[in-house]
Protein backbone atom coordinates (compact mmCIF):
# COMPACT_ATOMS: atom_id res chain seq x y z
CA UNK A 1 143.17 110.67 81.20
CA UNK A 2 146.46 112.73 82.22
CA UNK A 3 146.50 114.26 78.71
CA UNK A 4 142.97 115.19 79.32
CA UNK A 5 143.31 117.22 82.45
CA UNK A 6 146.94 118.33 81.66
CA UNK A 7 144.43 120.00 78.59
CA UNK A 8 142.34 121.06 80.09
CA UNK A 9 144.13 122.66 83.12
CA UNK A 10 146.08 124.56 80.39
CA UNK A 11 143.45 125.91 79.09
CA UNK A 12 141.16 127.24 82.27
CA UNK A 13 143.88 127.99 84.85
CA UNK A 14 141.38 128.59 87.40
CA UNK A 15 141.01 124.94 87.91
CA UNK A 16 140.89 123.41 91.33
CA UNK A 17 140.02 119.82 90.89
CA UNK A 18 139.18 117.69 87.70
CA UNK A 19 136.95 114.71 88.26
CA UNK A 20 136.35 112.11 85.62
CA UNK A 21 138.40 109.67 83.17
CA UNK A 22 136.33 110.35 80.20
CA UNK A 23 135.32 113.74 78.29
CA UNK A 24 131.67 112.46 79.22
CA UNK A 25 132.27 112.01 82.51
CA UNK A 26 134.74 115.03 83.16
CA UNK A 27 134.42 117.77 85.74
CA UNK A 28 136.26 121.12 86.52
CA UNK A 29 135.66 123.14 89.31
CA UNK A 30 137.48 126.33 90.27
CA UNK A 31 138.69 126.89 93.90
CA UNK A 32 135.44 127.92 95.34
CA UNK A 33 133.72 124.67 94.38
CA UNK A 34 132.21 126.33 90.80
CA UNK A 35 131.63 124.10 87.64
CA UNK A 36 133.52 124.72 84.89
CA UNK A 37 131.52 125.10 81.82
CA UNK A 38 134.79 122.51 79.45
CA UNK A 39 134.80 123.68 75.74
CA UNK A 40 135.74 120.34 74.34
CA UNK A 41 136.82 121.59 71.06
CA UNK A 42 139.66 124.01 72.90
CA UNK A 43 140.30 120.56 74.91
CA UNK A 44 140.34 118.18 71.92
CA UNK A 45 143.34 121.21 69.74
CA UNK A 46 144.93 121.29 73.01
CA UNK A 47 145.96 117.30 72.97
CA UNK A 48 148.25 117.01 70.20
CA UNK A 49 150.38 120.01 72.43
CA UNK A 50 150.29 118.35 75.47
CA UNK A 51 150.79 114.72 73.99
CA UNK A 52 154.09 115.77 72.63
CA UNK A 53 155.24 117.89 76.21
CA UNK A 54 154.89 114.99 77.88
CA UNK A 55 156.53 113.36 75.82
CA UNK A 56 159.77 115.69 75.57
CA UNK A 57 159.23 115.27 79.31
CA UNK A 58 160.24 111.70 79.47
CA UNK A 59 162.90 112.23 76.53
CA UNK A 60 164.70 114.99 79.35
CA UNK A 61 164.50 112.65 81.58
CA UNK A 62 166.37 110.22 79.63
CA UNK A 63 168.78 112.64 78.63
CA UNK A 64 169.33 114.08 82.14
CA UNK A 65 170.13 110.48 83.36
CA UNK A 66 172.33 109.36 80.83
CA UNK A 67 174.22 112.59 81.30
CA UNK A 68 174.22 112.15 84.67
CA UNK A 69 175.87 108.58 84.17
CA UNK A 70 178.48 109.72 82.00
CA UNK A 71 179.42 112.59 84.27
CA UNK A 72 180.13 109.93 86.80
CA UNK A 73 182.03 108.19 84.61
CA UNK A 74 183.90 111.21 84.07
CA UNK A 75 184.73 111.53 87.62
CA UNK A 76 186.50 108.13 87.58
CA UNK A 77 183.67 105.82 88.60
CA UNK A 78 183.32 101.90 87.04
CA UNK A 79 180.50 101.17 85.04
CA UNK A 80 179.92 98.91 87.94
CA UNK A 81 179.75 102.16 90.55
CA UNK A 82 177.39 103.83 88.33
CA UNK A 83 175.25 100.87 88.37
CA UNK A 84 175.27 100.35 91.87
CA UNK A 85 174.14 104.01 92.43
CA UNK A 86 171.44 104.87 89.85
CA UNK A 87 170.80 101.27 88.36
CA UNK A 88 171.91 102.03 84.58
């Protein structure tokens, strides 16, 4: 469902709201309350793009908090410290 509006609000960035979990059941309406007429096939070539962005998004997140451990480390603290503060 996040993939789906993530697509579709790439794709019409006039969008206001998206209603809906599934393409049949979907709808997009601009700020002033208008339906969105959703061209599923620009939706559906979309995916695959935003699939792997979110993706990448949780892989910088991993890699932003593992470098964010080790620069603690760095800065003298015990594995124990680290732990303590961010949990890894």
């Amino acid at each position: 469902m996040i993939t789906i509006h993530k697509a579709i609000q790439k794709i019409y960035n006039n969008v206001a709201r998206i209603d809906g979990n599934t393409q049949d059941d979907i709808t997009a309406k601009d700020i002033n309350g208008n339906l969105i007429q959703i061209n599923w096939t620009q939706v559906n070539q979309q995916l695959p793009i935003v699939e792997a962005e979110i993706e990448q998004e949780k892989q910088d997140a991993i890699n932003k908090k593992a470098s964010g451990k080790q620069k603690l480390l760095d800065l003298g603290l015990t594995e124990a410290e680290v732990k303590a503060l961010i949990g890894v």
